[in-house]
N, C-alpha and C. Protein backbone atom coordinates (compact mmCIF):
# COMPACT_ATOMS: atom_id res chain seq x y z
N UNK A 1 2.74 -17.03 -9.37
CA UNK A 1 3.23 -15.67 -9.39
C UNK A 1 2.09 -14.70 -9.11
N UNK A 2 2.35 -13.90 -8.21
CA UNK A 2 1.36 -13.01 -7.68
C UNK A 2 1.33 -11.42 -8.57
N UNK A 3 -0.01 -11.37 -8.92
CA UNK A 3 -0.16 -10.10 -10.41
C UNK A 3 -0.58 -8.80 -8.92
N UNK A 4 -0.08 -7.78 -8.83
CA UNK A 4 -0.08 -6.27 -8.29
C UNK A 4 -0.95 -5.79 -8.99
N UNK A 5 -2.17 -5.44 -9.12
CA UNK A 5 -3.32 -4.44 -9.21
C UNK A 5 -3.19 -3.16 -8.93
N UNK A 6 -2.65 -3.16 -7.54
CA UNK A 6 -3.47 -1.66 -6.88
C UNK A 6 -2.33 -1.21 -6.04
N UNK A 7 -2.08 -0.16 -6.13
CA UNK A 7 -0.65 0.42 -5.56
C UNK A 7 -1.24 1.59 -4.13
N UNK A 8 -0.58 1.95 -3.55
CA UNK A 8 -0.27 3.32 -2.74
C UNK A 8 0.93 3.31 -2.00
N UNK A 9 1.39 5.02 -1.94
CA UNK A 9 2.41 5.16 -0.86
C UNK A 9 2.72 4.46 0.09
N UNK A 10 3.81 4.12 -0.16
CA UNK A 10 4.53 3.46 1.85
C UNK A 10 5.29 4.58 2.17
N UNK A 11 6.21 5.77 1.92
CA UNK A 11 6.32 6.55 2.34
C UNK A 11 6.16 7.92 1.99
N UNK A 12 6.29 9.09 2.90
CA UNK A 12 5.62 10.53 2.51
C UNK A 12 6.60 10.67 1.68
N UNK A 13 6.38 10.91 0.44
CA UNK A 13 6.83 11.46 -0.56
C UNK A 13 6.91 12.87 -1.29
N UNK A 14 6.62 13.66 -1.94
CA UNK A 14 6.25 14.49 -2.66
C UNK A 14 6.14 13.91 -4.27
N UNK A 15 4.54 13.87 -4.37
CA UNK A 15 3.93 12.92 -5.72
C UNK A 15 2.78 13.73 -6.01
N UNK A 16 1.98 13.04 -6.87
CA UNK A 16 0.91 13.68 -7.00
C UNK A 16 -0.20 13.13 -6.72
N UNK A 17 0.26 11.65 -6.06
CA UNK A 17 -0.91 10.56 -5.60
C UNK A 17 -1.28 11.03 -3.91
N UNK A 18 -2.38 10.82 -3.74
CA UNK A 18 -2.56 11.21 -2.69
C UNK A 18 -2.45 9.80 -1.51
N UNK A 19 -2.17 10.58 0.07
CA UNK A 19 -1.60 10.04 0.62
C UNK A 19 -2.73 8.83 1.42
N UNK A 20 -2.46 7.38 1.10
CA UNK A 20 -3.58 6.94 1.39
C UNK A 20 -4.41 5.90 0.65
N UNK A 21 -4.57 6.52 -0.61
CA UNK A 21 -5.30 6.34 -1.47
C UNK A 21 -4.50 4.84 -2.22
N UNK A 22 -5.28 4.05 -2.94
CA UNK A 22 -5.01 3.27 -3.78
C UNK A 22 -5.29 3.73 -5.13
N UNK A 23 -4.47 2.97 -5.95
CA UNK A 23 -3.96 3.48 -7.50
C UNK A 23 -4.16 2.18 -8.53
N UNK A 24 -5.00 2.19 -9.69
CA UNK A 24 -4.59 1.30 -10.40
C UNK A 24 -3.10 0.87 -11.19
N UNK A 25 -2.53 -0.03 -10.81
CA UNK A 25 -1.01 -0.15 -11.53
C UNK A 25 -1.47 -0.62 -13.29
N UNK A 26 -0.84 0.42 -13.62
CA UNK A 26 -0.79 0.05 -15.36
C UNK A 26 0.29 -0.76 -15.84
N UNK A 27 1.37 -0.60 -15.66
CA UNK A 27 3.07 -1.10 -15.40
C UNK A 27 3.80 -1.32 -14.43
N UNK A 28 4.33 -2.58 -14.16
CA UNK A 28 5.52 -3.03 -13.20
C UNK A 28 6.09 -3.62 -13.90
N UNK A 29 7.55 -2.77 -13.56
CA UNK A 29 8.59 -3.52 -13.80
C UNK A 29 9.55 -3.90 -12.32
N UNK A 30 10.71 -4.11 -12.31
CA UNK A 30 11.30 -4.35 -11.48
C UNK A 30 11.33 -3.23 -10.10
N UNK A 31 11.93 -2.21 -11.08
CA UNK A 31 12.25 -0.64 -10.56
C UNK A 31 10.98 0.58 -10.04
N UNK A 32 10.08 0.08 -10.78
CA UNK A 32 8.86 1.21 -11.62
C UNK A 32 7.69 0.95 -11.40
N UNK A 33 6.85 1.84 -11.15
CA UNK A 33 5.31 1.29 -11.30
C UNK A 33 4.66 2.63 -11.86
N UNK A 34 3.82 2.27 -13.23
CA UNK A 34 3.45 3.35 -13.25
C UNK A 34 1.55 2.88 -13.52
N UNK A 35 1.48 4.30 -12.38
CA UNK A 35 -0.23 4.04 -11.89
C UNK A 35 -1.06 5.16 -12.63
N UNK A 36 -1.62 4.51 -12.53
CA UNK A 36 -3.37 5.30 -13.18
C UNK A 36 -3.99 6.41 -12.00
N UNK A 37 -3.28 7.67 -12.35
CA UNK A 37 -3.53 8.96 -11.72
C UNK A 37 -4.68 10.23 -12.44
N UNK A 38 -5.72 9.70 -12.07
CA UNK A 38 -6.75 10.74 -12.47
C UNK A 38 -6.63 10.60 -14.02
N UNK A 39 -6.58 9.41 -14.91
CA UNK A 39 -6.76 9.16 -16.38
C UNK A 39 -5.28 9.13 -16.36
N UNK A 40 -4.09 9.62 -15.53
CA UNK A 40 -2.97 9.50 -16.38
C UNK A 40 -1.96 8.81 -16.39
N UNK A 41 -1.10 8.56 -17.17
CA UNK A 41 -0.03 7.12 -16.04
C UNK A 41 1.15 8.24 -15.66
N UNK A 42 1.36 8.04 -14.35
CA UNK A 42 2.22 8.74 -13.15
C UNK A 42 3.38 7.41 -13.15
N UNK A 43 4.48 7.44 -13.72
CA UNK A 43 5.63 6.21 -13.06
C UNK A 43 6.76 6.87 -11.98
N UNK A 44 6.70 5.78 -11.11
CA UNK A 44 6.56 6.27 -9.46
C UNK A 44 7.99 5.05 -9.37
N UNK A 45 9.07 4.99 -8.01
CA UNK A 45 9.76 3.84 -7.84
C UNK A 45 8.83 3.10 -6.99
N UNK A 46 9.58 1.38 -7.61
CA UNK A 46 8.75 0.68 -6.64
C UNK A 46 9.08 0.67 -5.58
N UNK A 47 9.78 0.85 -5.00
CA UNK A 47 10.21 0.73 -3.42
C UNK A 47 9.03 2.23 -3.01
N UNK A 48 8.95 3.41 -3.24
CA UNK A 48 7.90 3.73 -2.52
C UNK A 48 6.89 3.24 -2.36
N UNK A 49 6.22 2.38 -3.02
CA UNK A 49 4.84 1.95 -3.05
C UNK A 49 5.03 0.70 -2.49
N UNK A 50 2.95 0.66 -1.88
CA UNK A 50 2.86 -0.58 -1.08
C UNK A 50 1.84 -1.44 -2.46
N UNK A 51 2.05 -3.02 -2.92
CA UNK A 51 1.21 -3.32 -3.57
C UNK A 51 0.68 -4.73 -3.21
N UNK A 52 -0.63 -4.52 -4.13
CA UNK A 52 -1.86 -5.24 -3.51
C UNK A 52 -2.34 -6.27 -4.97
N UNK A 53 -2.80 -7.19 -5.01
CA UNK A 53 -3.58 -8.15 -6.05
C UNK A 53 -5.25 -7.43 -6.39
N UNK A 54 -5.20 -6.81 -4.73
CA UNK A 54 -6.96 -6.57 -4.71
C UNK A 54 -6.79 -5.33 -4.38
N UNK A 55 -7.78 -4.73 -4.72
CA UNK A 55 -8.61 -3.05 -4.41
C UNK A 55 -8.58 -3.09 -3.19
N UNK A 56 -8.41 -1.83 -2.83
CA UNK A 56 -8.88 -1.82 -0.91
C UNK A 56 -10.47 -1.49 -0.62
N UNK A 57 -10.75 -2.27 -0.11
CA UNK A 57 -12.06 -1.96 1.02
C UNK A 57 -12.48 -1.40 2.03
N UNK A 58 -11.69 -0.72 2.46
CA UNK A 58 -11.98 -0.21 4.09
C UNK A 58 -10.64 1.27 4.05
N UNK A 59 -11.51 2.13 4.77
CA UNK A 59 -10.75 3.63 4.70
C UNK A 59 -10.07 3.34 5.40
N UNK A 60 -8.46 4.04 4.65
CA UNK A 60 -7.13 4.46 5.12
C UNK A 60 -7.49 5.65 6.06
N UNK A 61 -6.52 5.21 7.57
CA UNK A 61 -6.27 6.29 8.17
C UNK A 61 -5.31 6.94 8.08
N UNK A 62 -4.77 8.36 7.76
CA UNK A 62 -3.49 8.83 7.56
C UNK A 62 -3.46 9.67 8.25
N UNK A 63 -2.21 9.49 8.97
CA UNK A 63 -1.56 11.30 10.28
C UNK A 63 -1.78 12.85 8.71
N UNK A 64 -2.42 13.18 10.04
CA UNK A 64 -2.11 14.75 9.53
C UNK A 64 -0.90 15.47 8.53
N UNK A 65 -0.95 15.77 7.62
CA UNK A 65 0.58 16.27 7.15
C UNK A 65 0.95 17.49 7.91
N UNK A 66 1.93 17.54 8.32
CA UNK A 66 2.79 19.00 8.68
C UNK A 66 2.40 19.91 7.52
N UNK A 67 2.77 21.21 7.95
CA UNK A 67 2.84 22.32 7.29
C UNK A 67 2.18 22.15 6.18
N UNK A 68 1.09 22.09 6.37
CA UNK A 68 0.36 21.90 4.90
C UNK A 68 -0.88 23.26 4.54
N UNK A 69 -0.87 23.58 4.41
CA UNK A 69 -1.11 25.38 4.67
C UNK A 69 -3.31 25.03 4.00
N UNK A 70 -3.46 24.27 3.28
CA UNK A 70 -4.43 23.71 2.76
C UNK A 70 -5.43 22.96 3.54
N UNK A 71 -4.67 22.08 4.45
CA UNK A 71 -5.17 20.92 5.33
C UNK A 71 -6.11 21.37 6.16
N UNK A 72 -7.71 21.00 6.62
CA UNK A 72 -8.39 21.62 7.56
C UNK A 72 -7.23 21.53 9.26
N UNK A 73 -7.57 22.52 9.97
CA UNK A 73 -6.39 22.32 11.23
C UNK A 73 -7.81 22.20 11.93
N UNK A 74 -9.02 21.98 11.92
CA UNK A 74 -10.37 21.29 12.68
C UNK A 74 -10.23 19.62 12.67
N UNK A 75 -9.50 19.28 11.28
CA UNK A 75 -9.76 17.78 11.40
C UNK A 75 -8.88 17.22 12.55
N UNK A 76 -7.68 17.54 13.14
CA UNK A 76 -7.26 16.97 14.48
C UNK A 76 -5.98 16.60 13.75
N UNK A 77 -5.38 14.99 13.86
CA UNK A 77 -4.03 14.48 13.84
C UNK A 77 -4.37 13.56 12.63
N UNK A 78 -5.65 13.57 12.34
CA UNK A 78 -5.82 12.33 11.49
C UNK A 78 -7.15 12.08 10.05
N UNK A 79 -6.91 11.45 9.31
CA UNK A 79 -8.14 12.10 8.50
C UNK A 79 -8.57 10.62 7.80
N UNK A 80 -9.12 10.43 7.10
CA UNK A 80 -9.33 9.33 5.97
C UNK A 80 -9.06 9.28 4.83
N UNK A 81 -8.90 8.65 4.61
CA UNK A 81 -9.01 8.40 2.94
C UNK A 81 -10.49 7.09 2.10
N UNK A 82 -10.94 7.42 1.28
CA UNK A 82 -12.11 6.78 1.04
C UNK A 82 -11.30 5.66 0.22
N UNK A 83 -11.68 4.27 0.39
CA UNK A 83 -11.20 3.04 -1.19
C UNK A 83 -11.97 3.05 -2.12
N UNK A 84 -12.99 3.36 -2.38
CA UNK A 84 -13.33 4.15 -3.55
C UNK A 84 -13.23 4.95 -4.34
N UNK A 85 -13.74 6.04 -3.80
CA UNK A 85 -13.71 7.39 -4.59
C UNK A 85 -12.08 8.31 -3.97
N UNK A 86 -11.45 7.93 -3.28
CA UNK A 86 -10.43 8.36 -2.72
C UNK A 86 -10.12 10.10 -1.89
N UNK A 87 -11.37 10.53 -1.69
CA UNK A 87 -11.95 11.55 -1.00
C UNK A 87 -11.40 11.37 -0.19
N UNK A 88 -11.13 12.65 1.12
CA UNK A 88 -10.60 13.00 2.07
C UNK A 88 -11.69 12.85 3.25
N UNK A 89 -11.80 12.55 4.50
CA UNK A 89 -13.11 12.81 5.12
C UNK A 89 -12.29 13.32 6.57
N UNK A 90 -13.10 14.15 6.95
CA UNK A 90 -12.50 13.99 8.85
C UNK A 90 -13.09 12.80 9.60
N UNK A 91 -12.08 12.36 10.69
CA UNK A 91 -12.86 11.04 11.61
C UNK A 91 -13.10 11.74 12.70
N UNK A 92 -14.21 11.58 13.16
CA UNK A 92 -15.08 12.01 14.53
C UNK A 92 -14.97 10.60 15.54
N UNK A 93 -13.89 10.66 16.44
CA UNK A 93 -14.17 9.69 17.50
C UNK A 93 -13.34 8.47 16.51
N UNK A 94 -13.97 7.28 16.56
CA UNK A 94 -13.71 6.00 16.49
C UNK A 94 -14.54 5.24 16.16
N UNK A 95 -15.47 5.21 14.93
CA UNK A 95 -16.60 4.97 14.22
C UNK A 95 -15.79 3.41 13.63
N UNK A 96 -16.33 2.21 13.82
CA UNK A 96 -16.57 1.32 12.42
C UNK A 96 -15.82 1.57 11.23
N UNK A 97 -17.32 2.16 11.13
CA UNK A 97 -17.55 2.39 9.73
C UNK A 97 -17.65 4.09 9.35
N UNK A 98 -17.87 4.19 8.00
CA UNK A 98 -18.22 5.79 8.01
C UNK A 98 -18.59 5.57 6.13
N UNK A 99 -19.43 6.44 6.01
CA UNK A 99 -20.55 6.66 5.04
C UNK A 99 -19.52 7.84 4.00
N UNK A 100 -19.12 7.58 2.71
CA UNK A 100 -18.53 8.63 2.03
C UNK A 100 -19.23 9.90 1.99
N UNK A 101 -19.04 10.76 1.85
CA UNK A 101 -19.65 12.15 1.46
C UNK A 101 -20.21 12.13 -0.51
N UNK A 102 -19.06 11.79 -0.95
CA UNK A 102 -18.98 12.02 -2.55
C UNK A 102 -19.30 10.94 -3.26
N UNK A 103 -18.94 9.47 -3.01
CA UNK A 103 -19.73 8.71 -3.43
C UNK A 103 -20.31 7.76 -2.52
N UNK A 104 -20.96 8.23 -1.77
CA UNK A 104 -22.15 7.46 -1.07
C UNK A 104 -22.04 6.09 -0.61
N UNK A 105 -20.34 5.73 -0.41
CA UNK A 105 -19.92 4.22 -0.55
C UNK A 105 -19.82 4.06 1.60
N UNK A 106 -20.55 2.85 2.22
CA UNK A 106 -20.08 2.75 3.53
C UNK A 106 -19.32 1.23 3.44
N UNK A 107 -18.36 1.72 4.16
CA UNK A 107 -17.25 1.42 4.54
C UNK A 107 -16.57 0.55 5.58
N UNK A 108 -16.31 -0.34 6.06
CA UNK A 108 -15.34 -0.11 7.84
C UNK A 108 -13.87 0.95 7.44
N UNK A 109 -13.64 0.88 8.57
CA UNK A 109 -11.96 1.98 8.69
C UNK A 109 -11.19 1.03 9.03
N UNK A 110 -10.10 1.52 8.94
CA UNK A 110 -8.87 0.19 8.47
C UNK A 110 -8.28 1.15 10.14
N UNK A 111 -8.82 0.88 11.48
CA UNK A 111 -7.96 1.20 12.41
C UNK A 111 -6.74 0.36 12.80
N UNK A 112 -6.73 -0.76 12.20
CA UNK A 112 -5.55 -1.61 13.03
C UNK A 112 -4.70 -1.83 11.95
N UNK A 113 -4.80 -1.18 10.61
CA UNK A 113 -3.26 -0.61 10.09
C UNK A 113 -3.18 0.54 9.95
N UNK A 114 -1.72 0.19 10.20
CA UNK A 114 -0.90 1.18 10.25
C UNK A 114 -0.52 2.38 8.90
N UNK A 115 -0.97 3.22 8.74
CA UNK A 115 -0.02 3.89 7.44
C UNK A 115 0.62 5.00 7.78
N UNK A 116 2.10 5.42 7.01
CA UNK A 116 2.66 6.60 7.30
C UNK A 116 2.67 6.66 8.94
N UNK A 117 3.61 6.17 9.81
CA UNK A 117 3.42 6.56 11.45
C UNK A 117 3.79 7.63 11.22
N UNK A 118 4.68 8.54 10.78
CA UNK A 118 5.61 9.58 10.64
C UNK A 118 4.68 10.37 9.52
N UNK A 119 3.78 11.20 9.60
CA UNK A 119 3.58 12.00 8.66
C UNK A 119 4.53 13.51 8.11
């Protein structure tokens, strides 16, 4: 039987987890997962979430959100997400790898999955 660790979005939702990012799972049940959101437990359905045994290693690429009035409109169509520290970064070009800003963690980029096609 395979134990779920580490959660994130499979689709755009309106949550408070950010889009991208991996989550420690505190609880699964059938229906439910509730994750470890900045110290707090957030219970989320399981069908939104994608889950994992292991932590992620390599930055999520995620489409741009629409209308997001917050979002840099310099970063382009696409941005990162850090598996660490879960920081936002802009991607310049088509780098490997890329060096966090906030916690100093390098990385590869996860270009050949897919997340959110539809932002």
């Amino acid at each position: 039987m395979q134990t779920f660790q580490w959660a994130r979005l499979k689709e755009n939702v309106k949550t408070p987890l950010r889009r991208g990012a991996w989550y420690r799972v505190l609880k699964l049940t059938p229906t439910e997962a509730t994750l470890d959101v900045k110290g707090k437990p957030v219970p989320l359905p399981r069908g939104e979430l994608q889950l994992s045994p292991t932590p992620a290693v390599r930055w999520t690429v995620v489409p741009a959100p629409k209308n997001a009035p917050r979002f840099p409109a310099t970063w382009g169509t696409k941005y990162a997400v850090c598996p660490n520290c879960r920081d936002r970064a802009q991607l310049e070009g088509q780098p490997a790898n890329m060096r966090c800003h906030r916690c100093n963690g390098l990385f590869e980029i996860a270009w050949n999955e897919p997340y959110l096609a539809t932002a």
